[in-house]
N, C-alpha and C. Protein backbone atom coordinates (compact mmCIF):
# COMPACT_ATOMS: atom_id res chain seq x y z
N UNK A 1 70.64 111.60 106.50
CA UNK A 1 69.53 111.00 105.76
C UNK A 1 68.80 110.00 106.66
N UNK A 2 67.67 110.18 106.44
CA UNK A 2 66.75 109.14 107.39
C UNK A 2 66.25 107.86 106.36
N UNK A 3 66.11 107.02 106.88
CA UNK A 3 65.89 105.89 106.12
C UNK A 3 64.28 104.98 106.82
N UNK A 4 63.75 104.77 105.96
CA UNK A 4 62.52 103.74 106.37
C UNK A 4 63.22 102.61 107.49
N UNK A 5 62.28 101.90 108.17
CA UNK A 5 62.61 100.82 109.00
C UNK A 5 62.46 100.10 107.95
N UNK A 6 61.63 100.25 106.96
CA UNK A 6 61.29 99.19 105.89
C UNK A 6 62.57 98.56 104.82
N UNK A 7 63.40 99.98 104.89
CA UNK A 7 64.60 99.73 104.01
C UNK A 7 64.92 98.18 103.90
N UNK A 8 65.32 97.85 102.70
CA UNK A 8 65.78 97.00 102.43
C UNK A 8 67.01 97.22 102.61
N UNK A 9 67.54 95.51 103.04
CA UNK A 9 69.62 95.21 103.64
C UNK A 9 70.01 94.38 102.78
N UNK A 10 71.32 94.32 102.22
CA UNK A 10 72.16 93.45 102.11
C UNK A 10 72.98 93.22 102.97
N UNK A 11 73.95 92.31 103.33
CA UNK A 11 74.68 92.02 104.18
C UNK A 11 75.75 91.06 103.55
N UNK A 12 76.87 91.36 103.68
CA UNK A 12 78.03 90.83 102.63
C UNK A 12 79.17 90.58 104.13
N UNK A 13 79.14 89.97 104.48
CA UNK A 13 80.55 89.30 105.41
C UNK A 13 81.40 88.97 105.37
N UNK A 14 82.59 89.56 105.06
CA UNK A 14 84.05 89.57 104.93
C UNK A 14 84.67 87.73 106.09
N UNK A 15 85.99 87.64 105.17
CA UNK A 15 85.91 85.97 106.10
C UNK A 15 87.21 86.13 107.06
N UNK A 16 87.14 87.87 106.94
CA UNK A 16 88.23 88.05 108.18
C UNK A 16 88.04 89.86 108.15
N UNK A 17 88.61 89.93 109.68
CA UNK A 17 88.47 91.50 109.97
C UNK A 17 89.29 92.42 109.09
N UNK A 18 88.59 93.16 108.78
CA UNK A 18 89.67 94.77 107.58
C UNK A 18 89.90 95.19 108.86
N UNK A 19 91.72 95.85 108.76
CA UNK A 19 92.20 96.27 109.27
C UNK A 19 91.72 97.87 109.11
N UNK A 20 91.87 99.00 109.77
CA UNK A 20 91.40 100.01 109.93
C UNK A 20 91.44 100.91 108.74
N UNK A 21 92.79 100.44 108.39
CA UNK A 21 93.51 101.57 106.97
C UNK A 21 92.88 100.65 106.14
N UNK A 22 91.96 99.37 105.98
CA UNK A 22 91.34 99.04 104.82
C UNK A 22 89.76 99.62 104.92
N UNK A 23 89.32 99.19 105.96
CA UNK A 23 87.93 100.01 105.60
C UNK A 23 87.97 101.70 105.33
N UNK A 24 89.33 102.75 106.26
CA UNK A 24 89.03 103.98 105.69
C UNK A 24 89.08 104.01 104.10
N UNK A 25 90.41 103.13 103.70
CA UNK A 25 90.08 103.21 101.98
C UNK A 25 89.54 102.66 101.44
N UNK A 26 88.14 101.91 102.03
CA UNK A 26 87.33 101.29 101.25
C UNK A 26 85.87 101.93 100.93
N UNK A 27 85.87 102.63 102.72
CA UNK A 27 84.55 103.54 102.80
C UNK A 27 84.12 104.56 102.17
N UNK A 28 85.09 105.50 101.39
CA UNK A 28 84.96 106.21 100.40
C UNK A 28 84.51 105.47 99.06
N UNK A 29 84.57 104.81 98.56
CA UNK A 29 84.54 103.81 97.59
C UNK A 29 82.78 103.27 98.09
N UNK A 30 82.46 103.10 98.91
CA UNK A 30 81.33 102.69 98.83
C UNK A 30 80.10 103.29 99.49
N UNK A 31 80.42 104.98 99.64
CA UNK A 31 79.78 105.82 99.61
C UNK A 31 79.89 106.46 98.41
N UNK A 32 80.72 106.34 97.23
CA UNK A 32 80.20 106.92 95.61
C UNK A 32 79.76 105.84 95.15
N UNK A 33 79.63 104.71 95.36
CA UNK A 33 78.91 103.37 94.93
C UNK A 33 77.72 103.62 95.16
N UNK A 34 76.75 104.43 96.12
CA UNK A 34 75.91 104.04 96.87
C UNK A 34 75.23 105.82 96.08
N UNK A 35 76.08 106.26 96.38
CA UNK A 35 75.49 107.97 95.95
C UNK A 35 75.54 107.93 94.00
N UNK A 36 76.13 106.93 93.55
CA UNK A 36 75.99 106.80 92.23
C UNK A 36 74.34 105.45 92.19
N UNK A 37 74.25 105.22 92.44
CA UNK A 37 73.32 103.79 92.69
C UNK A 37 72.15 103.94 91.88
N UNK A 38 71.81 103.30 90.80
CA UNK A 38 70.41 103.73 90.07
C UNK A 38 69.83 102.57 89.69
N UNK A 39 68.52 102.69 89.73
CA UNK A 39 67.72 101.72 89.29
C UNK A 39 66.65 102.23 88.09
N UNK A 40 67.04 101.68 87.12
CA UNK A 40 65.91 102.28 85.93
C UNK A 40 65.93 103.62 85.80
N UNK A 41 67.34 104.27 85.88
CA UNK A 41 67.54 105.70 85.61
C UNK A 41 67.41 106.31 86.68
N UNK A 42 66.73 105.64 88.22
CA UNK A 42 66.14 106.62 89.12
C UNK A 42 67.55 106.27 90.29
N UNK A 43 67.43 107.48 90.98
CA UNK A 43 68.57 107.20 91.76
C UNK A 43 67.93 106.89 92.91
N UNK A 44 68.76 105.66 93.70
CA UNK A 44 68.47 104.98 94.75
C UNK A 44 68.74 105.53 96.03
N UNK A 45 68.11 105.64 97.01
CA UNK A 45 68.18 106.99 98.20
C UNK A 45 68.67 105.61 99.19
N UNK A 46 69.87 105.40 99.05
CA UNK A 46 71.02 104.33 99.48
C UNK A 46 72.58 104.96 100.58
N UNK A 47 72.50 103.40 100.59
CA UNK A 47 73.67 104.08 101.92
C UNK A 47 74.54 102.58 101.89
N UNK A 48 75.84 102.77 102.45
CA UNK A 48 76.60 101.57 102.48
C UNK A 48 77.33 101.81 103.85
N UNK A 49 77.49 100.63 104.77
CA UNK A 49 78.29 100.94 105.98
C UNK A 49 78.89 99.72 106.10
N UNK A 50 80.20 99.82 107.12
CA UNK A 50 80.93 98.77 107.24
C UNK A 50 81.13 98.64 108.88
N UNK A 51 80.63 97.54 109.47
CA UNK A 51 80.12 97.45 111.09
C UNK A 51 81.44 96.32 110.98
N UNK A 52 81.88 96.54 112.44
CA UNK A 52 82.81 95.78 112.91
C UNK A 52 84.20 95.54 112.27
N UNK A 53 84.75 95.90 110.97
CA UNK A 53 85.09 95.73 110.20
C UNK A 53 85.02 94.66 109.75
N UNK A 54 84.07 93.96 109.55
CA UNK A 54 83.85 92.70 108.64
C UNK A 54 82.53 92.62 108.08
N UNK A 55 81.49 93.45 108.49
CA UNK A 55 80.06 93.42 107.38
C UNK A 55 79.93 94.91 106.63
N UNK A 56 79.78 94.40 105.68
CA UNK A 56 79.29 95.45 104.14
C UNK A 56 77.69 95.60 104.60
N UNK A 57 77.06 96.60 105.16
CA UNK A 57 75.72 96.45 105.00
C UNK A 57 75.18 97.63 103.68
N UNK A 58 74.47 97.06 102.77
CA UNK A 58 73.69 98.19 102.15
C UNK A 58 72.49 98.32 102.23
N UNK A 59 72.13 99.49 102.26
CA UNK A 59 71.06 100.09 102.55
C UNK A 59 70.22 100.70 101.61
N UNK A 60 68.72 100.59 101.05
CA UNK A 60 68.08 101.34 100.13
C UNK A 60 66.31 101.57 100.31
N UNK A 61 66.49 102.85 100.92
CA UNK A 61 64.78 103.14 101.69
C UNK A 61 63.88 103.16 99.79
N UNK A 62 63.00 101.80 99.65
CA UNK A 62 62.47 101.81 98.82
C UNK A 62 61.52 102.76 98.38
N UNK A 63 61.06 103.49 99.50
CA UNK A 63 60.14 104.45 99.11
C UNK A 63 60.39 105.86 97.82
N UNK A 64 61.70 105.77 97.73
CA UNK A 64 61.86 107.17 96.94
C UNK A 64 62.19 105.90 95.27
N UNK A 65 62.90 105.30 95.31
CA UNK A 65 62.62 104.30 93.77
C UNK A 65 63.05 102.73 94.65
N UNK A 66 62.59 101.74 93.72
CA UNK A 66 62.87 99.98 94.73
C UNK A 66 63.97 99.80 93.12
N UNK A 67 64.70 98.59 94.49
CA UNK A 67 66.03 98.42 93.71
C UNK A 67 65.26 97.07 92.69
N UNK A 68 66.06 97.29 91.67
CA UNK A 68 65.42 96.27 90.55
C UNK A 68 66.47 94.67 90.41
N UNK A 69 66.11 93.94 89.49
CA UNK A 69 67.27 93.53 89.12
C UNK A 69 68.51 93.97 89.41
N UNK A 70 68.20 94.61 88.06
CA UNK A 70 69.71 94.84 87.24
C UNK A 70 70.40 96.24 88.57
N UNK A 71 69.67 96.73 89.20
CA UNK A 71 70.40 97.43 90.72
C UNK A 71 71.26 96.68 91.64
N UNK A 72 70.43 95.29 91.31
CA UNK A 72 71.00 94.54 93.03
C UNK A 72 72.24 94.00 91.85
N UNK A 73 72.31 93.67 90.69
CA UNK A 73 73.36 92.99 90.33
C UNK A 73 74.28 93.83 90.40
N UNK A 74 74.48 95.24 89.91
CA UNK A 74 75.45 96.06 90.24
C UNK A 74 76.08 96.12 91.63
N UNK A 75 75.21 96.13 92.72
CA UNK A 75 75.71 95.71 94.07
C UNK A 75 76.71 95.01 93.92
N UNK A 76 76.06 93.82 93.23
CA UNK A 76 76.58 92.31 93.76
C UNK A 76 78.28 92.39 92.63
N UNK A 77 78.31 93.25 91.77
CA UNK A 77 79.18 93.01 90.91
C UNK A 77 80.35 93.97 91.65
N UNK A 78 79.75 95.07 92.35
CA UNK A 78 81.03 96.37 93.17
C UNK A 78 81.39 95.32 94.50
N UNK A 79 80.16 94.39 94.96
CA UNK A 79 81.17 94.10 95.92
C UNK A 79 82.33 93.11 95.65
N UNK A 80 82.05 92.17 94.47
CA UNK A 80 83.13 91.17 93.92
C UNK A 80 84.29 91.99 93.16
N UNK A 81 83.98 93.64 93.12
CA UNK A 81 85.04 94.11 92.91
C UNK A 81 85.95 94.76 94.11
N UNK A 82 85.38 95.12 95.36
CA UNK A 82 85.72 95.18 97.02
C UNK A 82 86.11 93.60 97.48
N UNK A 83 85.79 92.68 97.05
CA UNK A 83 86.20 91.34 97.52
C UNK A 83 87.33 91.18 96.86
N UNK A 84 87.60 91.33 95.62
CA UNK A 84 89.05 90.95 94.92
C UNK A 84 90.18 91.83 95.48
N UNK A 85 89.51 93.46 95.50
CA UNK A 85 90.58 94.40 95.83
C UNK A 85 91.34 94.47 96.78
N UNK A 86 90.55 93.49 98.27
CA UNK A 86 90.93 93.68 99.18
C UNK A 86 91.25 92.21 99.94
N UNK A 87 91.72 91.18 98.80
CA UNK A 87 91.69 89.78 98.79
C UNK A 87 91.06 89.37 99.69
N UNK A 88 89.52 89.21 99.66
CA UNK A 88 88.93 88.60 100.78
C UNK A 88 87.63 87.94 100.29
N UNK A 89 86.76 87.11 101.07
CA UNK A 89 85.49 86.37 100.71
C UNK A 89 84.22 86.89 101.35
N UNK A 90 83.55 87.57 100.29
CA UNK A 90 82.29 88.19 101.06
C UNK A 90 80.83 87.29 100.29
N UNK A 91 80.83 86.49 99.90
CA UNK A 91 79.78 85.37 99.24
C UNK A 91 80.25 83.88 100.19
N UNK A 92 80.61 83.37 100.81
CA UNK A 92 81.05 82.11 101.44
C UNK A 92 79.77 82.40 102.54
N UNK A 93 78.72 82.01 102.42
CA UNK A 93 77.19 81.78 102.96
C UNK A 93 77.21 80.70 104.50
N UNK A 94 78.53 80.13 104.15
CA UNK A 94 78.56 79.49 105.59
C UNK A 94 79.87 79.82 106.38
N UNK A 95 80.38 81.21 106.51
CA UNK A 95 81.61 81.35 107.19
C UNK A 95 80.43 82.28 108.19
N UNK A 96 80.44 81.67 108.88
CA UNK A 96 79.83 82.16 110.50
C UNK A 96 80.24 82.90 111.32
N UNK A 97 79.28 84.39 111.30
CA UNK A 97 79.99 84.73 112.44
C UNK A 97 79.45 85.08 114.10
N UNK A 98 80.41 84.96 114.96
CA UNK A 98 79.44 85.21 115.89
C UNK A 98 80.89 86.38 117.01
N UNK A 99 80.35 86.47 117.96
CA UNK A 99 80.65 87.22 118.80
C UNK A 99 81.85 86.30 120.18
N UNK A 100 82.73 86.99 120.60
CA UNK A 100 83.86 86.39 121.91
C UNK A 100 84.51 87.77 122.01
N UNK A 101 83.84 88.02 123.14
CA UNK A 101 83.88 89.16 124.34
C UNK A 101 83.40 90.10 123.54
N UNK A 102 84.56 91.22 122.96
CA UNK A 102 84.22 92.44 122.48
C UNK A 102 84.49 92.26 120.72
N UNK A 103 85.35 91.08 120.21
CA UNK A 103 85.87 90.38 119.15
C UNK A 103 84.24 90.01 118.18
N UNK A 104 84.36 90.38 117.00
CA UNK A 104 83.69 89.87 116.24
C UNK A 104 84.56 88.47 115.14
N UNK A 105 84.19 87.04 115.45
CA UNK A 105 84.86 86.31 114.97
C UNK A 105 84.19 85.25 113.53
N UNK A 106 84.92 85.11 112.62
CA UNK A 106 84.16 83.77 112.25
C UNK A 106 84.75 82.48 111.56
N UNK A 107 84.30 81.77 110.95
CA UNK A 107 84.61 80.43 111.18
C UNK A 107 83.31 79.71 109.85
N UNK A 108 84.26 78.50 108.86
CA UNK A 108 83.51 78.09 108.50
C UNK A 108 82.84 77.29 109.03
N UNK A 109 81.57 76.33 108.15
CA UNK A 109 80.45 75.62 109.32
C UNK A 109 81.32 74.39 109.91
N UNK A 110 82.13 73.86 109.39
CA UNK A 110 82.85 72.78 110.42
C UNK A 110 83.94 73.19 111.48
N UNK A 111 84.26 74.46 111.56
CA UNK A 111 85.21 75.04 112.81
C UNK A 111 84.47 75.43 113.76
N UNK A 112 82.53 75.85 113.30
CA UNK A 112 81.81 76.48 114.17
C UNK A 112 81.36 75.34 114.84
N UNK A 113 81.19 74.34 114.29
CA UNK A 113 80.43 73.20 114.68
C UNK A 113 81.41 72.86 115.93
N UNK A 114 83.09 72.04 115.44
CA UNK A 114 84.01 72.22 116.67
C UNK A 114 83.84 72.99 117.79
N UNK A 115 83.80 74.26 117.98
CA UNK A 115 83.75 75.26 118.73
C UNK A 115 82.03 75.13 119.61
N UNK A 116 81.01 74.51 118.73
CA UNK A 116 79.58 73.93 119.91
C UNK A 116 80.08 73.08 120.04
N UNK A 117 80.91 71.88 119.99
CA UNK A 117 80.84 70.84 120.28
C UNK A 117 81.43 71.11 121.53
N UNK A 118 82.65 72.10 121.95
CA UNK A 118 83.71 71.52 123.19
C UNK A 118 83.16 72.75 123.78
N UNK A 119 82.06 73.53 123.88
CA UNK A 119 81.46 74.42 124.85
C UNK A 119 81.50 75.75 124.61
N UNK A 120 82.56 76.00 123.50
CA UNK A 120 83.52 77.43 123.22
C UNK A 120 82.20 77.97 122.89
N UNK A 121 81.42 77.78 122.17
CA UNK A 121 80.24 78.44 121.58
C UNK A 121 78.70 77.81 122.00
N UNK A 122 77.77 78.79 122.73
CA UNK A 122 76.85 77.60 123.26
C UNK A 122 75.55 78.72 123.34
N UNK A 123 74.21 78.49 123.47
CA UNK A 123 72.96 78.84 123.17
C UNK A 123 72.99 80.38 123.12
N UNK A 124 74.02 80.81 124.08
CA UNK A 124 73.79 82.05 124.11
C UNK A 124 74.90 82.79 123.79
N UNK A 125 75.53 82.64 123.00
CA UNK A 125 76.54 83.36 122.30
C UNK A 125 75.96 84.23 121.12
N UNK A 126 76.39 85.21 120.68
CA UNK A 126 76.02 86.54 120.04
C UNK A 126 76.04 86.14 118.69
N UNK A 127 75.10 85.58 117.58
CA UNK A 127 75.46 85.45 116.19
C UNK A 127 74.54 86.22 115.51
N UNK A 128 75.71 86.26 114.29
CA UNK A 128 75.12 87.42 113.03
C UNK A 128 73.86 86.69 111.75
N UNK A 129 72.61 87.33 111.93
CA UNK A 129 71.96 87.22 111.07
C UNK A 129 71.74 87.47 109.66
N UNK A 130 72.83 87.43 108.41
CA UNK A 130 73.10 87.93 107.81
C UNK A 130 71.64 88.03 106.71
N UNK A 131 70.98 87.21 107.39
CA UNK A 131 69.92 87.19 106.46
C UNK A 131 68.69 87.82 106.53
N UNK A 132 68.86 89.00 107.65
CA UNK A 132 67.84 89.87 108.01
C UNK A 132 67.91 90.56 106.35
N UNK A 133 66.29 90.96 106.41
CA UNK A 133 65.65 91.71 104.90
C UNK A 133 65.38 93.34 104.95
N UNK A 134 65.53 93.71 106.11
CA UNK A 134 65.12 95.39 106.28
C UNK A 134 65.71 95.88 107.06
N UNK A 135 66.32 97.30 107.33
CA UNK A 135 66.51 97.92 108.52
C UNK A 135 65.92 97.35 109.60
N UNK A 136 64.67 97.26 110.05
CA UNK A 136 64.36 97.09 111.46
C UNK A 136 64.63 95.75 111.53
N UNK A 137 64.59 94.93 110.82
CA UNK A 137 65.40 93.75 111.40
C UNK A 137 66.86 93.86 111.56
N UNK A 138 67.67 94.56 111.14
CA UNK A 138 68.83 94.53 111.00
C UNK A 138 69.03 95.06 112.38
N UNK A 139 68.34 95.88 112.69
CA UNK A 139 68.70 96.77 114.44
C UNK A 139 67.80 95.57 115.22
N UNK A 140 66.87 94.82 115.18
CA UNK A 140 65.87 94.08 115.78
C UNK A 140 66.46 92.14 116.00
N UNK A 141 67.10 92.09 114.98
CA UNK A 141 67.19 90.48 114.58
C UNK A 141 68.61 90.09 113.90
N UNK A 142 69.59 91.06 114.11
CA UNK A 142 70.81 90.71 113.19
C UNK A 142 71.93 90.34 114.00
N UNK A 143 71.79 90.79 115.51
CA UNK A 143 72.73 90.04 116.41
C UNK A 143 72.11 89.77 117.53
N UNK A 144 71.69 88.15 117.70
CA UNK A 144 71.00 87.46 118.17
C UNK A 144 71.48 86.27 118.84
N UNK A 145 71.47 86.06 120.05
CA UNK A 145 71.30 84.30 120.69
C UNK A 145 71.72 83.37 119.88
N UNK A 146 72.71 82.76 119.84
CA UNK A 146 72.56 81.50 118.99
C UNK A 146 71.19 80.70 118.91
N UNK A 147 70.67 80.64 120.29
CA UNK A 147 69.32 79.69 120.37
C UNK A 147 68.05 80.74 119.59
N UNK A 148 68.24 81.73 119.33
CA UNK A 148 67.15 82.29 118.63
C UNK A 148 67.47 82.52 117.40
N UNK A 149 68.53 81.99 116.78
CA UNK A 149 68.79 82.27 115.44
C UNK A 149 68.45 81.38 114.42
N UNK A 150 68.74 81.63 112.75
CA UNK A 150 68.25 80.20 111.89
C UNK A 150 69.65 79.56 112.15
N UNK A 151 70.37 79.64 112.64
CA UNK A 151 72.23 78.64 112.56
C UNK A 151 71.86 77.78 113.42
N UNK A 152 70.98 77.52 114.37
CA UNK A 152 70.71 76.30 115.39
C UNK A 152 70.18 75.51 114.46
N UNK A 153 69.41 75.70 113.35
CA UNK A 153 68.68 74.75 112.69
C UNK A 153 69.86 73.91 111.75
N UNK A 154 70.70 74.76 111.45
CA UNK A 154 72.21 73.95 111.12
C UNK A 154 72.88 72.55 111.71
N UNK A 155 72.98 73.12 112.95
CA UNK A 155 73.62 72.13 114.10
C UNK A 155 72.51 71.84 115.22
N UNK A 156 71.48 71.28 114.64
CA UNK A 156 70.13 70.64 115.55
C UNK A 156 71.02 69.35 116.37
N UNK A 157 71.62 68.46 115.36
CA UNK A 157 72.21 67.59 116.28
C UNK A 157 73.06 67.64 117.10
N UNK A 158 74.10 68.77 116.88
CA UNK A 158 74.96 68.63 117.98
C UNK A 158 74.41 69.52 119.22
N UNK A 159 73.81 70.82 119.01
CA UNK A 159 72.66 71.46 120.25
C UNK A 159 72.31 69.99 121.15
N UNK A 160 71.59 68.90 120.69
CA UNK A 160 70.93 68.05 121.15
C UNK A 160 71.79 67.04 121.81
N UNK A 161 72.78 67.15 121.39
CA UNK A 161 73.63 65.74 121.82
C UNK A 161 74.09 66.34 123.34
């Protein structure tokens, strides 16, 4: 299936890596989530993937029906049912993640902050944009520079110090 660049993303970030045997039994589960997916009766020409084993991205090329409300709440309600199932935190808006070597890692905002402070993490380290809005940002703007990201605007003071 081809998808618009326009597609609209969610992005749901697990606050630790799924082990392999959790995303295979999770990925089935959120490809009939995604192939069941309706908005106002119309079915949503959607997709769900799991990158690194720690981001939920969903996917929905608006052009064939746009997700409504009561669509995105269903999202939001299968993944708090993938968050319980698989005891983990995919809503914690400040567990950060960024990149060390080939490792996708993260960290809430006061362990990340530690980690700029003593050098471990610095302008140009690899962080996740979870807040990209479309496919082409998601391939364009979702793993980015610390210095080109919105998380510098977080820690302006310690960048500066």
């Amino acid at each position: 299936m081809i998808f618009s660049p326009q597609s609209r993303v969610w992005i749901y970030q697990s606050d630790r890596k799924l082990t392999d045997a959790e995303v295979a039994a999770i990925q089935p589960e959120l490809d009939k989530f995604t192939a069941g997916w309706t908005a106002h009766n119309n079915l949503l020409k959607a997709k769900g993937e799991i990158r690194y084993n720690r981001f939920f991205v969903l996917i929905v090329d608006e052009s064939q029906a746009g997700a409504s409300g009561c669509s995105i709440d269903k999202s939001v309600h299968f993944m708090q049912q993938v968050q319980q199932h698989l005891g983990i935190n995919l809503f914690d808006r400040f567990n950060l993640a960024y990149r060390e070597g080939n490792e996708v890692l993260s960290l809430p905002r006061d362990g990340f902050e530690e980690l700029l402070k003593n050098g471990s993490i610095n302008k140009d380290t690899i962080v996740y944009n979870n807040l990209v809005q479309n496919l082409a940002e998601l391939e364009s703007k979702w793993e980015v520079p610390f210095k080109d990201s919105w998380h510098i605007q977080l820690f302006r003071d310690v960048v500066t110090a």
